[in-house]
N, C-alpha and C. Protein backbone atom coordinates (compact mmCIF):
# COMPACT_ATOMS: atom_id res chain seq x y z
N UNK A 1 111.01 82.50 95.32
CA UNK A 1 111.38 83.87 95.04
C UNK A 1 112.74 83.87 94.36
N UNK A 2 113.09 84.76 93.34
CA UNK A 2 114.26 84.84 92.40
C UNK A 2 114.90 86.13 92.93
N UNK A 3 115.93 86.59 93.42
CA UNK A 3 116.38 87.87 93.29
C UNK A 3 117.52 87.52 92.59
N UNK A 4 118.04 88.84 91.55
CA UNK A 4 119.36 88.76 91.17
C UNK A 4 119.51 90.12 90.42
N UNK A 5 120.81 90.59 89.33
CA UNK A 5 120.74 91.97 89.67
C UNK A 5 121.57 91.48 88.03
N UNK A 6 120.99 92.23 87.37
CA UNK A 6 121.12 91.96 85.64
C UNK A 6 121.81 93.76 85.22
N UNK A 7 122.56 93.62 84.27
CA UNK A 7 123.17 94.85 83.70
C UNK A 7 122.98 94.27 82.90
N UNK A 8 122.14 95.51 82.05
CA UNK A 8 121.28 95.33 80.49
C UNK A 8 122.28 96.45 79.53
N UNK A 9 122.58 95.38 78.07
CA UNK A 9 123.47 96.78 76.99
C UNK A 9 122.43 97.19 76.04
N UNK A 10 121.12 97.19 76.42
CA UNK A 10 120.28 98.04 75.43
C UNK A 10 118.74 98.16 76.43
N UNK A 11 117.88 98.58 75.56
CA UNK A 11 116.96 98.95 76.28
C UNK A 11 116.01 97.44 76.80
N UNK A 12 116.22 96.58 75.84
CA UNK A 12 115.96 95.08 76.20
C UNK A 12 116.17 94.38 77.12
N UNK A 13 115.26 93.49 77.64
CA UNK A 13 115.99 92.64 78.40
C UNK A 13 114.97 91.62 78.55
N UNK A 14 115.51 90.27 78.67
CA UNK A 14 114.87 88.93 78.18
C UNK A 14 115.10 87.92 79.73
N UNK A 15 114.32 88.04 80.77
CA UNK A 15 114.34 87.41 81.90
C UNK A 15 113.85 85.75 81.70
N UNK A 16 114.57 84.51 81.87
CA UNK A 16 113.82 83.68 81.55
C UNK A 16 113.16 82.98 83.10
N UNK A 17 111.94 82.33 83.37
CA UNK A 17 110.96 82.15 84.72
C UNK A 17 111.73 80.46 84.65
N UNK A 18 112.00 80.61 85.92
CA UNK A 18 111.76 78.91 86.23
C UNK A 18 110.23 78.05 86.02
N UNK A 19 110.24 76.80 85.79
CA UNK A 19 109.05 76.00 85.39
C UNK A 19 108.00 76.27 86.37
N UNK A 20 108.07 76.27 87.56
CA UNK A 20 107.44 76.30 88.73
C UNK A 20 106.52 77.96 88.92
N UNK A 21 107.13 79.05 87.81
CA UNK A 21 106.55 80.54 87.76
C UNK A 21 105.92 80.62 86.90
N UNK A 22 105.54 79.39 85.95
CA UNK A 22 105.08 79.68 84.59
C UNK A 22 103.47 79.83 85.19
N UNK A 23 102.71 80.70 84.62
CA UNK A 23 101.17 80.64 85.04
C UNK A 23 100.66 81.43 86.07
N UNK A 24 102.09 81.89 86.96
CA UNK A 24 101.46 82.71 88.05
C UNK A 24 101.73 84.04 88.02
N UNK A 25 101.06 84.76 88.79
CA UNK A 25 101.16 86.11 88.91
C UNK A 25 102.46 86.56 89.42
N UNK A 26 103.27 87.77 88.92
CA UNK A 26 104.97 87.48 89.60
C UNK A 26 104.78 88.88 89.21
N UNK A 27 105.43 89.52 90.27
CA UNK A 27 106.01 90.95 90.23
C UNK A 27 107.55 91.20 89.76
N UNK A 28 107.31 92.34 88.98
CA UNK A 28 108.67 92.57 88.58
C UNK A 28 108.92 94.14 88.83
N UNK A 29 110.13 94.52 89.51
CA UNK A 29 110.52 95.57 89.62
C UNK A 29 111.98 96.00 89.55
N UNK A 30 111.86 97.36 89.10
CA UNK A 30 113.30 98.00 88.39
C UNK A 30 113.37 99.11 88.87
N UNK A 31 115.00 99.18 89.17
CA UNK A 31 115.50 99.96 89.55
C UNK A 31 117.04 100.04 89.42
N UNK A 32 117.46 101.42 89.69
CA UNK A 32 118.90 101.69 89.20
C UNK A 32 119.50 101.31 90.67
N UNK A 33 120.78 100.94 90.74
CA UNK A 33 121.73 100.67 91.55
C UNK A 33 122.64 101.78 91.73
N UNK A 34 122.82 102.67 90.92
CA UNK A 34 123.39 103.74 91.22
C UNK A 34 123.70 104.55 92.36
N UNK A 35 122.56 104.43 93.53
CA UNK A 35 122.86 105.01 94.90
C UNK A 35 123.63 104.18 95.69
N UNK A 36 123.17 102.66 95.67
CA UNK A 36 123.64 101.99 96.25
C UNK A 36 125.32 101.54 95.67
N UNK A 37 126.19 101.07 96.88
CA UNK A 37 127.55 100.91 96.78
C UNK A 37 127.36 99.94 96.17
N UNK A 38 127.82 99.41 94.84
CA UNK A 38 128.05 98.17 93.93
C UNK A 38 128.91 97.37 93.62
N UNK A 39 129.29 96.49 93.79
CA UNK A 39 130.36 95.55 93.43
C UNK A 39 129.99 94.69 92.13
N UNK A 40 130.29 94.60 90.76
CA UNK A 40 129.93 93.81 89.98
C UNK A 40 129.59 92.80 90.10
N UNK A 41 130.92 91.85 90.52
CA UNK A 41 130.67 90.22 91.24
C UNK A 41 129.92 90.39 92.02
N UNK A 42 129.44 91.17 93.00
CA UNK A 42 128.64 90.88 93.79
C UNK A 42 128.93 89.98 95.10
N UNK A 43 130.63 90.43 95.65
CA UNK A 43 131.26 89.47 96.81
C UNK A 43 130.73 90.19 98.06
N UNK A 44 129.81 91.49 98.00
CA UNK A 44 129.77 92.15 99.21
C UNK A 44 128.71 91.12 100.07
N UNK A 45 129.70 91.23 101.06
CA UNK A 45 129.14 90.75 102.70
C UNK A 45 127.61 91.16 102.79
N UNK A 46 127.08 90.22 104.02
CA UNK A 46 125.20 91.03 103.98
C UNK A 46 125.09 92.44 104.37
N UNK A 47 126.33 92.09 106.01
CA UNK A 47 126.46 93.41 106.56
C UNK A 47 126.68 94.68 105.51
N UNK A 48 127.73 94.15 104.69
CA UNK A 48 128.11 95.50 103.71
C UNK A 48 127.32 96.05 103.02
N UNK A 49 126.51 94.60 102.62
CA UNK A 49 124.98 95.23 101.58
C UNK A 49 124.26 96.31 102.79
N UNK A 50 123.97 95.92 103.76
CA UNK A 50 123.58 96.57 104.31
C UNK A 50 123.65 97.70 104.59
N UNK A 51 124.60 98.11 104.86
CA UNK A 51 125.49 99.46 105.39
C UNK A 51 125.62 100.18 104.36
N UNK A 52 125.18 99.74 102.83
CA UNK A 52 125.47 100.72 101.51
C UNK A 52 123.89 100.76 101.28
N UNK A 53 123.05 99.92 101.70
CA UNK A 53 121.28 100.21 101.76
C UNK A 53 121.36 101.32 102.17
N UNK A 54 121.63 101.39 103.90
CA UNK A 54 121.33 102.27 105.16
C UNK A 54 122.00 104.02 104.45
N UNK A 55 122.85 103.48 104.36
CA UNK A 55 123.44 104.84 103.70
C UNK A 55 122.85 105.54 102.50
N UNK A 56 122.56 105.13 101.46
CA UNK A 56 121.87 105.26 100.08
C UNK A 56 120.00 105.91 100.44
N UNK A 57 119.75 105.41 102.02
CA UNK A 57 117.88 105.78 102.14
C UNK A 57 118.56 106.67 103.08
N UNK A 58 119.48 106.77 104.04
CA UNK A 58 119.75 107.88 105.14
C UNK A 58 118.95 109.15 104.65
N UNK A 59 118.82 109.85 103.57
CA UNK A 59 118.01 111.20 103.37
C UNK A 59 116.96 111.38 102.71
N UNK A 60 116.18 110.03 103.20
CA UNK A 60 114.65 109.82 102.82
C UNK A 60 114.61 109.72 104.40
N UNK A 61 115.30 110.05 105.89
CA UNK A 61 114.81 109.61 106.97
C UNK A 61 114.39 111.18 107.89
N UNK A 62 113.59 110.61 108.04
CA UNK A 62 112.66 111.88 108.96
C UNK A 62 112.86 111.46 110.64
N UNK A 63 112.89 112.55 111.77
CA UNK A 63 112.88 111.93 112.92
C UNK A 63 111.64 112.04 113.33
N UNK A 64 111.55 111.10 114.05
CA UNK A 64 109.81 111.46 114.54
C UNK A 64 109.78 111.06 116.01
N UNK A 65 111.01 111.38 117.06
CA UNK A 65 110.78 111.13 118.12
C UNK A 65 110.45 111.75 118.91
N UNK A 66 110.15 113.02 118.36
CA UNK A 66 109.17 114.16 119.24
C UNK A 66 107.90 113.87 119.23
N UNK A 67 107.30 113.28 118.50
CA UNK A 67 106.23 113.03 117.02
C UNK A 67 105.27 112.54 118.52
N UNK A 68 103.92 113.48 118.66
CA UNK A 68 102.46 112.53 119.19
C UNK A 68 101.42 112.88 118.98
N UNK A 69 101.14 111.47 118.76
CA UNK A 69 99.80 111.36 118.25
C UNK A 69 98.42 111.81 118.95
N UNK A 70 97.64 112.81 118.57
CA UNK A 70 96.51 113.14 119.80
C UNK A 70 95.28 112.98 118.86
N UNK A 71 94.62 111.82 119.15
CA UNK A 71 93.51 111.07 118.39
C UNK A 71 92.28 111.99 118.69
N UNK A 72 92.24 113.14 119.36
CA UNK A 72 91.22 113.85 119.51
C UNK A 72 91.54 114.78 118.87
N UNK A 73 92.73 115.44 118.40
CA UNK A 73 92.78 116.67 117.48
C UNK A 73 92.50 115.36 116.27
N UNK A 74 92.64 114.55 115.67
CA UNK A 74 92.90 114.03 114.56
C UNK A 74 91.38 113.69 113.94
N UNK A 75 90.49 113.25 115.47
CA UNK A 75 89.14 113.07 115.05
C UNK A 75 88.04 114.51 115.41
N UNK A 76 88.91 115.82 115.54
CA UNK A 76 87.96 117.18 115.52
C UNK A 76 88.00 117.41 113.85
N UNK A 77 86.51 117.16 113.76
CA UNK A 77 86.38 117.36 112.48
C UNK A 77 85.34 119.14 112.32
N UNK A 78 85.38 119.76 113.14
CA UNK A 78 85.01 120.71 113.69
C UNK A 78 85.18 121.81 113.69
């Protein structure tokens, strides 16, 4: 697995595969860094990565600890 975090100056961008990826199926996905806290170099700690993740999804979070499940309303198809 490759992770790493590329700043592109045009709409291009030219990823080159290690020998060992050539032939296989490989996912690629994009996304802006913009929510998340960024450091260019990239010296942030895991914890820190972390704590700028946690923060950046905080208002995609729903509570659901009231939340139950009643498999008989779910299977009244009625």
């Amino acid at each position: 697995m490759i992770r790493t975090i590329l700043k592109s100056d045009n709409n291009n961008l030219n990823i080159e595969l290690p020998d060992d990826m050539v032939g296989k199926v490989i996912e690629v996905i994009i996304f802006s860094l913009d929510e998340v806290e960024y450091i260019e170099n990239g010296d942030l700690e895991k914890a820190e990565r972390l704590a700028a993740i946690e923060k950046a999804l905080e208002k995609y979070r729903i509570n659901t600890s009231g939340f139950k499940f009643d498999r008989d309303e779910a299977n009244d198809y009625g």
